[in-house]
PDB file of N, CA and C in Angstrom:
ATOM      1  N   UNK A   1     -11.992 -68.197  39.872  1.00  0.00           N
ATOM      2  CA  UNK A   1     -10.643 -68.486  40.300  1.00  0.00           C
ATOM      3  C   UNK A   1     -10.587 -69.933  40.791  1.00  0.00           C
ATOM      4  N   UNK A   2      -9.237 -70.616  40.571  1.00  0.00           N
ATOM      5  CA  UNK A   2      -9.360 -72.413  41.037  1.00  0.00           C
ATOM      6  C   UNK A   2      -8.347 -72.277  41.533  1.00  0.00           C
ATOM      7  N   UNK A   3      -7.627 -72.804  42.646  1.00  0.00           N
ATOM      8  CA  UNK A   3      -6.821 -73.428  43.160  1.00  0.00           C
ATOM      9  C   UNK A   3      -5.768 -74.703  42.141  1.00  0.00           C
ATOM     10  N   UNK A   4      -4.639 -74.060  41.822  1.00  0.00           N
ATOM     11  CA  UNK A   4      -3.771 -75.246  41.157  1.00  0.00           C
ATOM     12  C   UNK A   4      -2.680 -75.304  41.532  1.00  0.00           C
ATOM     13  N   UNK A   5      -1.533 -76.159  42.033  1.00  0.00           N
ATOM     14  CA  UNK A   5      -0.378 -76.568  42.339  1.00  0.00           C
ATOM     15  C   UNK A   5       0.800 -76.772  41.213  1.00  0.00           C
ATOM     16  N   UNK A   6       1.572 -75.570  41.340  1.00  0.00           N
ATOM     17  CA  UNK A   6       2.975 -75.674  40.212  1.00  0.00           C
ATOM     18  C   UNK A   6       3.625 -77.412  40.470  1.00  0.00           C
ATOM     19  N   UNK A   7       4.334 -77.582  39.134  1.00  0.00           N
ATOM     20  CA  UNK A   7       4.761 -78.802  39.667  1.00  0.00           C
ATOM     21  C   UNK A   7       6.334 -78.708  39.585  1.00  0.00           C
ATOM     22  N   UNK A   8       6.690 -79.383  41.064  1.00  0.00           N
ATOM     23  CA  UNK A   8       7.879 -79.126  41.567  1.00  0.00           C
ATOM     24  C   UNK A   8       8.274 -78.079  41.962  1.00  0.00           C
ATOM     25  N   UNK A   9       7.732 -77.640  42.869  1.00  0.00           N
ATOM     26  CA  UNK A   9       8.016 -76.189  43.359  1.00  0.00           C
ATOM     27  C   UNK A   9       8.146 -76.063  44.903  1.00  0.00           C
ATOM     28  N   UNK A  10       8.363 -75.297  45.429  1.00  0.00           N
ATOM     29  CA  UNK A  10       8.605 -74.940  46.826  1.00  0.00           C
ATOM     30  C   UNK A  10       7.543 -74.212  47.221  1.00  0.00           C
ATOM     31  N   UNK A  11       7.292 -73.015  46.862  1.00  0.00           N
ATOM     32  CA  UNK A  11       5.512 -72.641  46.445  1.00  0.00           C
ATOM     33  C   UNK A  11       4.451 -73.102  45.828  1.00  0.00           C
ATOM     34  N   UNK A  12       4.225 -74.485  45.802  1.00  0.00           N
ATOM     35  CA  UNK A  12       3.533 -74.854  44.758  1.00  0.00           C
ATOM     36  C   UNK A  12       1.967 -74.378  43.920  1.00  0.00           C
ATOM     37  N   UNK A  13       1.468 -73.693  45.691  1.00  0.00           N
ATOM     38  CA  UNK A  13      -0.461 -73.478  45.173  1.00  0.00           C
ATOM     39  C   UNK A  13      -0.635 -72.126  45.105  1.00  0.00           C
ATOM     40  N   UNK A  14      -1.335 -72.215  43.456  1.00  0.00           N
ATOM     41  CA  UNK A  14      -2.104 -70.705  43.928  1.00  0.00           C
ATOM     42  C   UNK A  14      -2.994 -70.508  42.889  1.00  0.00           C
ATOM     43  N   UNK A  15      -3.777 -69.229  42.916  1.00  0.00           N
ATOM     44  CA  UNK A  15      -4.813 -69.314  42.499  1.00  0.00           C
ATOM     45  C   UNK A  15      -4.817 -68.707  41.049  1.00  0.00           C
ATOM     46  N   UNK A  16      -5.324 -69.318  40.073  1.00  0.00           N
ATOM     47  CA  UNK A  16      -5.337 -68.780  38.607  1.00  0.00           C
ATOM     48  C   UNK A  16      -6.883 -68.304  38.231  1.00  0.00           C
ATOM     49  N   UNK A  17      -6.751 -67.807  37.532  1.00  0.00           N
ATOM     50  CA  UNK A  17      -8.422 -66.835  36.714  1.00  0.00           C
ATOM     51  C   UNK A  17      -8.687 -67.980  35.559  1.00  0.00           C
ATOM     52  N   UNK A  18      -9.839 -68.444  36.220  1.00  0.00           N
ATOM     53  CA  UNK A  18     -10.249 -69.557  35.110  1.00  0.00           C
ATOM     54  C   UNK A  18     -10.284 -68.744  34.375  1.00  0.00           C
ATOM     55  N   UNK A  19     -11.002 -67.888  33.667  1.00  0.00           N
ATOM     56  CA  UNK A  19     -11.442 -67.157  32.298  1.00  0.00           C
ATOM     57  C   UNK A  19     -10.142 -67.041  31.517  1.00  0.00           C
ATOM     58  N   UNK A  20      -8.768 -67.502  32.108  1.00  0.00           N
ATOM     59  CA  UNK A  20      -7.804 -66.731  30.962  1.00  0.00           C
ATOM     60  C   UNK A  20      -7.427 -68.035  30.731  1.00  0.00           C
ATOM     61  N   UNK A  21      -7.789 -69.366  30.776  1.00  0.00           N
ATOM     62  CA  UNK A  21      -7.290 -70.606  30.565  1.00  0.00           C
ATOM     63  C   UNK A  21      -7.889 -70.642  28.889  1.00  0.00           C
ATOM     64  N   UNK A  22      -7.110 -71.021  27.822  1.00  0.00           N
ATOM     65  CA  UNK A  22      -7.101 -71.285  26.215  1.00  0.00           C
ATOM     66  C   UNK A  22      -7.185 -72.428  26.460  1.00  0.00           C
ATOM     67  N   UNK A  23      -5.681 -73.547  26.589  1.00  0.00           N
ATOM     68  CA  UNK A  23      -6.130 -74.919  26.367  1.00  0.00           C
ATOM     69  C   UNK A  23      -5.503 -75.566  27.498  1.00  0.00           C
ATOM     70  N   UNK A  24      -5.576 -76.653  27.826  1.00  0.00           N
ATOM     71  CA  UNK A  24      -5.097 -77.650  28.827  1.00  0.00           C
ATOM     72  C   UNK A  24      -4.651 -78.947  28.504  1.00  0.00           C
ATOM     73  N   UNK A  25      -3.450 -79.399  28.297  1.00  0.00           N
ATOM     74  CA  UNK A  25      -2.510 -80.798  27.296  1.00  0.00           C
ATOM     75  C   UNK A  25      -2.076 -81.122  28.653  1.00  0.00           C
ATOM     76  N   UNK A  26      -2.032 -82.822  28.060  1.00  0.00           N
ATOM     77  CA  UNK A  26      -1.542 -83.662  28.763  1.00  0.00           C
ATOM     78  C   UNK A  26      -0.236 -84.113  28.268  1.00  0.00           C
ATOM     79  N   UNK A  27       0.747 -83.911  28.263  1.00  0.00           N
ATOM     80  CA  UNK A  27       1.972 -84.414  28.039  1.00  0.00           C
ATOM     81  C   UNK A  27       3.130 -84.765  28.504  1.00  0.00           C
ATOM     82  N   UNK A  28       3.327 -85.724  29.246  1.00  0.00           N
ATOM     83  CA  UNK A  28       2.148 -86.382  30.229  1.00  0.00           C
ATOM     84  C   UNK A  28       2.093 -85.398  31.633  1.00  0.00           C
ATOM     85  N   UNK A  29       3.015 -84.004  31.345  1.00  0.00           N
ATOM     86  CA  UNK A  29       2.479 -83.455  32.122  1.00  0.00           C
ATOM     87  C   UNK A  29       1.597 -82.367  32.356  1.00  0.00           C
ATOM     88  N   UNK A  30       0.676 -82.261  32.727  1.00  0.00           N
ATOM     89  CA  UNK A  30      -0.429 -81.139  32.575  1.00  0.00           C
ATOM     90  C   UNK A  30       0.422 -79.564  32.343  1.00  0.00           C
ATOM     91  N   UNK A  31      -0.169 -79.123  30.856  1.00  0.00           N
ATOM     92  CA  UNK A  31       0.209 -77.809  30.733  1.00  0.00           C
ATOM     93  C   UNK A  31      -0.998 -77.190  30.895  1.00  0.00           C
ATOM     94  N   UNK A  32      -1.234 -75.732  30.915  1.00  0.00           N
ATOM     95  CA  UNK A  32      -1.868 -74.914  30.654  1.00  0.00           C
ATOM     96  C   UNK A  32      -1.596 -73.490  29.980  1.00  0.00           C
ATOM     97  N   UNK A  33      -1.997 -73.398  28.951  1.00  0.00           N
ATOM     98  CA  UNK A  33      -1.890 -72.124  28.228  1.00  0.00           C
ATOM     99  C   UNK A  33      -3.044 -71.180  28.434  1.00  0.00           C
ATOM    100  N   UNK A  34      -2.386 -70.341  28.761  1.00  0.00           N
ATOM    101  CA  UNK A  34      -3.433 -68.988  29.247  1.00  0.00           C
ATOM    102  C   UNK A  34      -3.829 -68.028  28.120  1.00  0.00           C
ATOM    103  N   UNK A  35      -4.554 -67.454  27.637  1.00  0.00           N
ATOM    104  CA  UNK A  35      -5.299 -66.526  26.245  1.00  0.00           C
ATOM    105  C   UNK A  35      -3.881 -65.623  26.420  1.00  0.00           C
ATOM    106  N   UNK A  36      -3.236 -65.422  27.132  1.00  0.00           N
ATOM    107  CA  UNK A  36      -1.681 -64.043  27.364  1.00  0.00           C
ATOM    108  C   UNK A  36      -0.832 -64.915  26.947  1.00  0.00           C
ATOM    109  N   UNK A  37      -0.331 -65.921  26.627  1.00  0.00           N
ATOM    110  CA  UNK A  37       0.249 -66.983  25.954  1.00  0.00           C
ATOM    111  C   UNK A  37       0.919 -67.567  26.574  1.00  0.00           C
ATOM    112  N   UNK A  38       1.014 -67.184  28.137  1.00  0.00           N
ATOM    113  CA  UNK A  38       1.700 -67.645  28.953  1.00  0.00           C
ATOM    114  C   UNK A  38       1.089 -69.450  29.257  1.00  0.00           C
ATOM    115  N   UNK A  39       2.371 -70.355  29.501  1.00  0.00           N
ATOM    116  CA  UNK A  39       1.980 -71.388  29.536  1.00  0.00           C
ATOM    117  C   UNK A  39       2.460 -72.255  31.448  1.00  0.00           C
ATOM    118  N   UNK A  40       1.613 -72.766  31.877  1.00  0.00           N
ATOM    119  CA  UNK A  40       2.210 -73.185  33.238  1.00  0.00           C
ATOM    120  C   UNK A  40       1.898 -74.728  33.532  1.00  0.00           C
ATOM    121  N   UNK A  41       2.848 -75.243  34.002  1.00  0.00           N
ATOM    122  CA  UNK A  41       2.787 -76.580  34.256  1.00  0.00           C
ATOM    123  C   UNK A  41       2.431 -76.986  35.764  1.00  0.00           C
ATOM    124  N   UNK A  42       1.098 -77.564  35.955  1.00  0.00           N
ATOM    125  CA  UNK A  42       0.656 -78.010  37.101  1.00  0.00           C
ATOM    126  C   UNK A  42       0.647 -79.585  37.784  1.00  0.00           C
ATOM    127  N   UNK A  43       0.706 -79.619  38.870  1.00  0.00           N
ATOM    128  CA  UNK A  43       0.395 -81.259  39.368  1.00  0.00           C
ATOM    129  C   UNK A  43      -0.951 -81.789  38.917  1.00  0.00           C
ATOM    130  N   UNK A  44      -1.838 -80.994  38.940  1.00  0.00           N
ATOM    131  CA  UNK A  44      -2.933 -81.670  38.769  1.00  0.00           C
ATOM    132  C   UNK A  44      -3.447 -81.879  37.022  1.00  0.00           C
ATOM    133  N   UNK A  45      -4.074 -83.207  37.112  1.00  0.00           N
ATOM    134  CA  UNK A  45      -4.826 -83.884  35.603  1.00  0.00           C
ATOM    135  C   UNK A  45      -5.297 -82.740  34.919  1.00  0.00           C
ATOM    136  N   UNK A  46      -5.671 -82.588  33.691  1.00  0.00           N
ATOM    137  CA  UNK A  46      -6.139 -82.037  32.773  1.00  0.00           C
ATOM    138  C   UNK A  46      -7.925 -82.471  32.997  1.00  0.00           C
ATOM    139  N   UNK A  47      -8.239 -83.654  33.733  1.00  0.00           N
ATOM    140  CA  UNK A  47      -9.790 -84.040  33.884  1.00  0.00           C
ATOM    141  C   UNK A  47     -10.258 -83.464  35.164  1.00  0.00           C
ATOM    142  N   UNK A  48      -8.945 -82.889  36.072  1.00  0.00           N
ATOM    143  CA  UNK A  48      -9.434 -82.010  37.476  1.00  0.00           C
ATOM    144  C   UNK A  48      -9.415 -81.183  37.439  1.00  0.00           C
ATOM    145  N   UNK A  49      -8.825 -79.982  36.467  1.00  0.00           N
ATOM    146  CA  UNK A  49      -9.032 -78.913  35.988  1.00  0.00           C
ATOM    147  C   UNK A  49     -10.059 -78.444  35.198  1.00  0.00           C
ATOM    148  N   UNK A  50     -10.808 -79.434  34.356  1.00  0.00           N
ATOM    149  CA  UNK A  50     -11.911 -79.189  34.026  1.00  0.00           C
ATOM    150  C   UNK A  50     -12.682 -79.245  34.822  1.00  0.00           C
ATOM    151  N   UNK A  51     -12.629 -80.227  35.619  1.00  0.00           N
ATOM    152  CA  UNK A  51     -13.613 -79.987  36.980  1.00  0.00           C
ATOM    153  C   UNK A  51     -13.777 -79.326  37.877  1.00  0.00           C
ATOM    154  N   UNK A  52     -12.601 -78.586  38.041  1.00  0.00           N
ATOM    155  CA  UNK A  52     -12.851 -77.076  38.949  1.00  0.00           C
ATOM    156  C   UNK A  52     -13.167 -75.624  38.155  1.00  0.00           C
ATOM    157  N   UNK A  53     -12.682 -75.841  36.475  1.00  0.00           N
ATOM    158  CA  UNK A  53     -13.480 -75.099  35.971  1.00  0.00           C
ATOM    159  C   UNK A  53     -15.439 -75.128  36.820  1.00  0.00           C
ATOM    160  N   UNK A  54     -15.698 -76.219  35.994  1.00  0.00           N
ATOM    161  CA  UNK A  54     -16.999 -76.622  35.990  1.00  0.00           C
ATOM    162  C   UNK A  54     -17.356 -75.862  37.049  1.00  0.00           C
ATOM    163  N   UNK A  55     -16.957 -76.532  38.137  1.00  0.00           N
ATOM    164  CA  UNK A  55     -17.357 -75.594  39.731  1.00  0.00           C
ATOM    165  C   UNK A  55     -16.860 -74.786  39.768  1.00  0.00           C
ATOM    166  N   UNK A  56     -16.101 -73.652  39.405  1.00  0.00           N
ATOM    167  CA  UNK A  56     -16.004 -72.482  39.545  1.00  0.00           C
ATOM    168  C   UNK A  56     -17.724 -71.898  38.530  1.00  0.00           C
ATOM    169  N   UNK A  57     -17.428 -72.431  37.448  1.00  0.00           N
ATOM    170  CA  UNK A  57     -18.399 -71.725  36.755  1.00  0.00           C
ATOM    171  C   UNK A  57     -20.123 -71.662  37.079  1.00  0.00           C
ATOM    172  N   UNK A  58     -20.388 -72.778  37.509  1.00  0.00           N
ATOM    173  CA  UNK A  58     -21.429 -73.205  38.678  1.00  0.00           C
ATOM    174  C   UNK A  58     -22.326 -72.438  39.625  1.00  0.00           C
ATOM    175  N   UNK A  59     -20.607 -71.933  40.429  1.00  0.00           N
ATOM    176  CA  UNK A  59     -20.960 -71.453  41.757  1.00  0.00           C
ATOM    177  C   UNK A  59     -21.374 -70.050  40.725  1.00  0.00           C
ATOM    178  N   UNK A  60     -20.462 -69.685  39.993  1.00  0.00           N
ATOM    179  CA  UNK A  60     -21.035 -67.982  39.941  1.00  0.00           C
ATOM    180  C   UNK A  60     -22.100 -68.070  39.144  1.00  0.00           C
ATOM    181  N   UNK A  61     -22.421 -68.750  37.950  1.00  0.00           N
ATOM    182  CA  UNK A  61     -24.021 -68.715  37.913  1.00  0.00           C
ATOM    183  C   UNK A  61     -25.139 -68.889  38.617  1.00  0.00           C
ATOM    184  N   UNK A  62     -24.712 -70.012  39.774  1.00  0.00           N
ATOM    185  CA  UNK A  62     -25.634 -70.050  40.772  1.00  0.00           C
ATOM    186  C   UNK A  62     -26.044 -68.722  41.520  1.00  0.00           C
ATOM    187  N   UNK A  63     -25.144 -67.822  41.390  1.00  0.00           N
ATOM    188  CA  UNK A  63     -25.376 -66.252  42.077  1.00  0.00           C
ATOM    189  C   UNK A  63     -26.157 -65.219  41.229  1.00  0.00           C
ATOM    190  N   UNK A  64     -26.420 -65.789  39.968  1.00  0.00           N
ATOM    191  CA  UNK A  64     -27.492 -64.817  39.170  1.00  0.00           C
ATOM    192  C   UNK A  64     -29.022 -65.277  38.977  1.00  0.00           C
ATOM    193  N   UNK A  65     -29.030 -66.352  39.362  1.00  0.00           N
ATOM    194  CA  UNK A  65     -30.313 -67.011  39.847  1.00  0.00           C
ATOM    195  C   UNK A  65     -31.307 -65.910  40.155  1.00  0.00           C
TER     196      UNK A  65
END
């Protein structure tokens, strides 16, 4: 799970299931399409979302060690 911020919102943060993320476009504002086809537009880069992938994915392999 990562922490991402809707953009322009009054609620903006909350938490999404990395595993259901398909693709991530920059145009120029960050979309995300989820494998359910649902698509959501966030504040944050398309290069910080990979990076909290990364560390999400990290931490839980680090737990099968």
């Amino acid at each position: 799970m990562i922490k991402v911020s809707r953009l322009k919102s009054r609620d903006n943060e909350f938490v999404l299931n990395a595993e259901l993320i398909e693709t991530i476009e920059q145009t120029p504002d960050t979309v995300i399409t989820l494998t359910t086809g649902k698509k959501l537009i966030v504040e944050e880069s398309a290069e910080e979302i990979v990076r909290k992938v990364m560390d999400y994915r990290r931490a839980i392999f680090r737990n099968f060690r």
